[in-house]
N, C-alpha and C. Protein backbone atom coordinates (compact mmCIF):
# COMPACT_ATOMS: atom_id res chain seq x y z
N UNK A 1 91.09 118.57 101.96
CA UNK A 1 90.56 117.35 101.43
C UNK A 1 89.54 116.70 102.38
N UNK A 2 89.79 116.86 103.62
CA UNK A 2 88.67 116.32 104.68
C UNK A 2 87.14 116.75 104.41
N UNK A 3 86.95 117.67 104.31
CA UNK A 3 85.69 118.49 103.73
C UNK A 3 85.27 117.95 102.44
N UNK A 4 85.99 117.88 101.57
CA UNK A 4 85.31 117.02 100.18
C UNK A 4 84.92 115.65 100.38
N UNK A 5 85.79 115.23 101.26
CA UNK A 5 85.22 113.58 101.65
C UNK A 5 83.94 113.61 102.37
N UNK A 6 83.75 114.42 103.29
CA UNK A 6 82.62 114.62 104.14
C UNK A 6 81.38 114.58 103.34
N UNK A 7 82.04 116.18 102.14
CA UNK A 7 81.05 116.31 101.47
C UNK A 7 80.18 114.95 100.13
N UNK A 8 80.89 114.66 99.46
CA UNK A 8 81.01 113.24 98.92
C UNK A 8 80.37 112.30 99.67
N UNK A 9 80.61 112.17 101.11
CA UNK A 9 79.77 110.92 101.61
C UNK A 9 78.46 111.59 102.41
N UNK A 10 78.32 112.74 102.27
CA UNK A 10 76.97 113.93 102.78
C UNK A 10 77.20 113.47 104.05
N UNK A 11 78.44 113.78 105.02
CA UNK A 11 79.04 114.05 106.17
C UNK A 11 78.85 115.21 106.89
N UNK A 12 79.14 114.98 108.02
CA UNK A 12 80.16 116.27 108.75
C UNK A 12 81.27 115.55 109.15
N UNK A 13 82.24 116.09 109.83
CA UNK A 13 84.01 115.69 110.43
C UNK A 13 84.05 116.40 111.72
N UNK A 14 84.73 115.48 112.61
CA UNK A 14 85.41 116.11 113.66
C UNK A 14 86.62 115.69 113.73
N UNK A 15 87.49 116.70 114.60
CA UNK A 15 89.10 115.79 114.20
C UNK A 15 89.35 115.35 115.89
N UNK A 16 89.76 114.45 115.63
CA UNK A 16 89.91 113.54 117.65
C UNK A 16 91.23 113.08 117.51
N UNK A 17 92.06 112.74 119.01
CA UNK A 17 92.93 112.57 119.24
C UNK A 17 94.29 113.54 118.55
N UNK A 18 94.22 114.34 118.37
CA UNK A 18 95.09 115.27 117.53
C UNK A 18 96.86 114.97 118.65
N UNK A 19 97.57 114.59 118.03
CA UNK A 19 98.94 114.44 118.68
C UNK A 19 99.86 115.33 117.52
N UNK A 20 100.79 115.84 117.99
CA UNK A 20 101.96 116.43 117.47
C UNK A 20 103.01 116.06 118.04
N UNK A 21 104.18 115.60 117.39
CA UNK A 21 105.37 115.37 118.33
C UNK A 21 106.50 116.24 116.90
N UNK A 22 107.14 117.04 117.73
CA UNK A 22 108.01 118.03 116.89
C UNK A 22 109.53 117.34 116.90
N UNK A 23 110.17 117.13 115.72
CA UNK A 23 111.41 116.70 115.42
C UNK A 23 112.25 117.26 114.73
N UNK A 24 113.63 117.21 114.31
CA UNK A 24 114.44 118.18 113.39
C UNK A 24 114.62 117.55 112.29
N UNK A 25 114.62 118.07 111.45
CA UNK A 25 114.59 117.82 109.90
C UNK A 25 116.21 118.45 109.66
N UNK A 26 116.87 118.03 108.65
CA UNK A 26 117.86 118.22 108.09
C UNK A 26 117.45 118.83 107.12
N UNK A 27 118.15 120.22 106.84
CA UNK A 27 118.17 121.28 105.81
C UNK A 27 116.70 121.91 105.99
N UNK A 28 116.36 122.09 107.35
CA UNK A 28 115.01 122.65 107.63
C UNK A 28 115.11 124.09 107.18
N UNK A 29 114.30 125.09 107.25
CA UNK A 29 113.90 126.32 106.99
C UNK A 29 114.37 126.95 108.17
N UNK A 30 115.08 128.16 108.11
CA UNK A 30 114.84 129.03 109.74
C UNK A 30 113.58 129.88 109.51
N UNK A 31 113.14 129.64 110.78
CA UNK A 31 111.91 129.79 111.70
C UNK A 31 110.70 129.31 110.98
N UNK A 32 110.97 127.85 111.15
CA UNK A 32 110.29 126.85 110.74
C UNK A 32 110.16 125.54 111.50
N UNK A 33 109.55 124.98 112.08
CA UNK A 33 108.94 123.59 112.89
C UNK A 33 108.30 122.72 112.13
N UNK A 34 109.08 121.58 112.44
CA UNK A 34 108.75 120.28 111.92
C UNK A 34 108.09 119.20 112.72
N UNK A 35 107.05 118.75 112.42
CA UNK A 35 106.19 118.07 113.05
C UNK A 35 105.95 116.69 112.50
N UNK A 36 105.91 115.62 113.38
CA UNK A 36 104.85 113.99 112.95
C UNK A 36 103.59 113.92 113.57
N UNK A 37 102.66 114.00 112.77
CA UNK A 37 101.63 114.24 113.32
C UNK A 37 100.38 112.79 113.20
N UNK A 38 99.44 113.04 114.04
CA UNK A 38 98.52 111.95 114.02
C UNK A 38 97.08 112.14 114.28
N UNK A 39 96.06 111.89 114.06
CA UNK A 39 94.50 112.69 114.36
C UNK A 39 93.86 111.49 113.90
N UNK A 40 92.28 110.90 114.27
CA UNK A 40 91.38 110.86 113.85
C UNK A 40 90.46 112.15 113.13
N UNK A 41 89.76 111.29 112.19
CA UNK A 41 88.86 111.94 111.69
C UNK A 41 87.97 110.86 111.84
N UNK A 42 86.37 111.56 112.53
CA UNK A 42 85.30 111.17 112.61
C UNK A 42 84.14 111.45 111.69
N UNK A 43 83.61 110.54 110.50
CA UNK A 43 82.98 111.44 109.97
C UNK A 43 81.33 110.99 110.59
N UNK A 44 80.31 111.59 110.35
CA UNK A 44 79.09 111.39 110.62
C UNK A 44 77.97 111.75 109.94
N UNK A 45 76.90 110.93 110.04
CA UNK A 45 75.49 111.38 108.91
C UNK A 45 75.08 112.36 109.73
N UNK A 46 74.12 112.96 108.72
CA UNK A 46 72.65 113.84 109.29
C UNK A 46 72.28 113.58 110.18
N UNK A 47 71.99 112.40 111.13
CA UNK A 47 71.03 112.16 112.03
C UNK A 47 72.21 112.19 113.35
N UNK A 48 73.36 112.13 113.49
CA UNK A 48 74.70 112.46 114.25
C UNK A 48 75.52 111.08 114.39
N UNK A 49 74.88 110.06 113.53
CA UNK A 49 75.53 108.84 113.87
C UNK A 49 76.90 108.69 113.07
N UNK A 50 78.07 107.85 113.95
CA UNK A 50 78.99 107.30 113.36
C UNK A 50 78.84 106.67 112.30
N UNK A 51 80.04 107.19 110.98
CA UNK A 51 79.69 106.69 110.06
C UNK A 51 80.91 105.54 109.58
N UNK A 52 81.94 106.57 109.65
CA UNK A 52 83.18 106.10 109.62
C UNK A 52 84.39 106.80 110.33
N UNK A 53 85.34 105.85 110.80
CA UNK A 53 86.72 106.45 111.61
C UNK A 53 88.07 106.14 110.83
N UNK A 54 88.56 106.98 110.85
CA UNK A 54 90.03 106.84 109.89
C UNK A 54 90.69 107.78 110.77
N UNK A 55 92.13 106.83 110.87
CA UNK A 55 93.20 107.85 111.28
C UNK A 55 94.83 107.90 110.35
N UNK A 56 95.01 109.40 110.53
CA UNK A 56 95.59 109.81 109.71
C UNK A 56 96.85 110.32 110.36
N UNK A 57 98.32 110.01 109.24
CA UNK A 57 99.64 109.75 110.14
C UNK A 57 100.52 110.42 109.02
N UNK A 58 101.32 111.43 109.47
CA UNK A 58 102.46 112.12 108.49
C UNK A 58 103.07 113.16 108.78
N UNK A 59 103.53 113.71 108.22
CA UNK A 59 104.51 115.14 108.90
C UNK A 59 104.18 116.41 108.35
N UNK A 60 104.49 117.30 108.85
CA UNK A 60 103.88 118.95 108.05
C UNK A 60 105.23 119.66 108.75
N UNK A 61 105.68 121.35 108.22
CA UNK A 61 106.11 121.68 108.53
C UNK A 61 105.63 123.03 108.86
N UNK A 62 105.44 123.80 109.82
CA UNK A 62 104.83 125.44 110.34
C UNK A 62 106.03 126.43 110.07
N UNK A 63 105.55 127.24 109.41
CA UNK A 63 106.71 128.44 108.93
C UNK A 63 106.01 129.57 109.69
N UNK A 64 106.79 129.84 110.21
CA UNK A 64 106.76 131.44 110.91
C UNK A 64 107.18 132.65 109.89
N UNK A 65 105.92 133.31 109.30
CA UNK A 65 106.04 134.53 108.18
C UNK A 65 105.54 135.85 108.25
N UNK A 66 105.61 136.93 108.11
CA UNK A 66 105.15 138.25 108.01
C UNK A 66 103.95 138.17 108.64
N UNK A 67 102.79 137.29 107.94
CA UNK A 67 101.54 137.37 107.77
C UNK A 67 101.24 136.02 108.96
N UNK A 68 101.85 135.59 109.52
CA UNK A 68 101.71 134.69 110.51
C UNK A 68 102.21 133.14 110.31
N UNK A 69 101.71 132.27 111.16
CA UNK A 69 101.79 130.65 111.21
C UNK A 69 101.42 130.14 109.96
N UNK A 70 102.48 129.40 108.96
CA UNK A 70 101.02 128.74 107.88
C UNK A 70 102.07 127.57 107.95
N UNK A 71 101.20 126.36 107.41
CA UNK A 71 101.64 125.36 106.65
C UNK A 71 102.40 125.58 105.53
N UNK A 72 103.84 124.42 105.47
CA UNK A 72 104.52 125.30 103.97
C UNK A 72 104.67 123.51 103.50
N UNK A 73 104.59 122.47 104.38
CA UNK A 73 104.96 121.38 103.93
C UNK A 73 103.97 120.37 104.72
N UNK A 74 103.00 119.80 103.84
CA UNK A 74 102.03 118.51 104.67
C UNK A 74 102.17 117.50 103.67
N UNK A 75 102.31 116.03 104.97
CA UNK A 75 102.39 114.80 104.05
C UNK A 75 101.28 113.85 104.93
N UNK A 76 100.62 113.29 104.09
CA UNK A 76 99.60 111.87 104.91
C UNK A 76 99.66 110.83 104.31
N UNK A 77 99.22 109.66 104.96
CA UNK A 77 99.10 108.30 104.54
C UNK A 77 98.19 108.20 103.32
N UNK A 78 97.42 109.29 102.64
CA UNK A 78 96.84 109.34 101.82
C UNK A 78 95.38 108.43 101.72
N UNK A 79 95.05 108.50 102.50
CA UNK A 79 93.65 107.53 103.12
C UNK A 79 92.49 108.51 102.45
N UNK A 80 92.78 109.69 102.75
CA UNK A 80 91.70 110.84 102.43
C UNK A 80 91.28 110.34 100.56
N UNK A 81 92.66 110.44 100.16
CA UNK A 81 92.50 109.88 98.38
C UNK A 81 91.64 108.96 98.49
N UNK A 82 92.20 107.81 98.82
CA UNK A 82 91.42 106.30 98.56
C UNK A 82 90.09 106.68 98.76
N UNK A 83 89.70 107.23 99.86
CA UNK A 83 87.89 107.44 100.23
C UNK A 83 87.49 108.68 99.22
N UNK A 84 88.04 109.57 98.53
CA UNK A 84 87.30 110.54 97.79
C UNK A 84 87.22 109.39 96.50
N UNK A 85 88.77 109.02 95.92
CA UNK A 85 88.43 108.50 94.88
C UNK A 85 88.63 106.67 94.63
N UNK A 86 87.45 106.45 95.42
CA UNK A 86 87.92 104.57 95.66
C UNK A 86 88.26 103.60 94.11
């Protein structure tokens, strides 16, 4: 969703301050990590200037599978919505 917003406001994104703090979930997955996570997103015009800063706060979970690391569970404050569809 970061990329459609970008794209929508004829952006680019960088992601800043990226924090992870890992916690246990009840009735978690085995070999699975649970995370609260937190990041800016910076977006910026054509010319490299600040356009807008939003930071974004929620939990995901990393599953360890055959085919490697993926995301099996992401949640956000939903900020990304409001700015694609105000």
């Amino acid at each position: 969703m970061p990329e459609e917003v970008a794209s929508k406001l004829e952006n680019s994104i960088s992601v800043e301050n990226l924090e992870l703090e890992q916690y246990d979930r009840e009735g978690a997955e085995e070999d699975s990590v649970d995370f609260n996570h937190s990041f800016t997103l910076l977006f910026r015009d054509k010319e490299g200037n600040d356009v807008e800063e939003t930071e974004l706060n929620g939990q995901m979970t990393v599953l360890d599978t055959e085919d490697g690391l993926r995301i099996s569970r992401y949640h956000d404050n939903k900020k990304l919505i409001k700015m694609l569809y105000p």
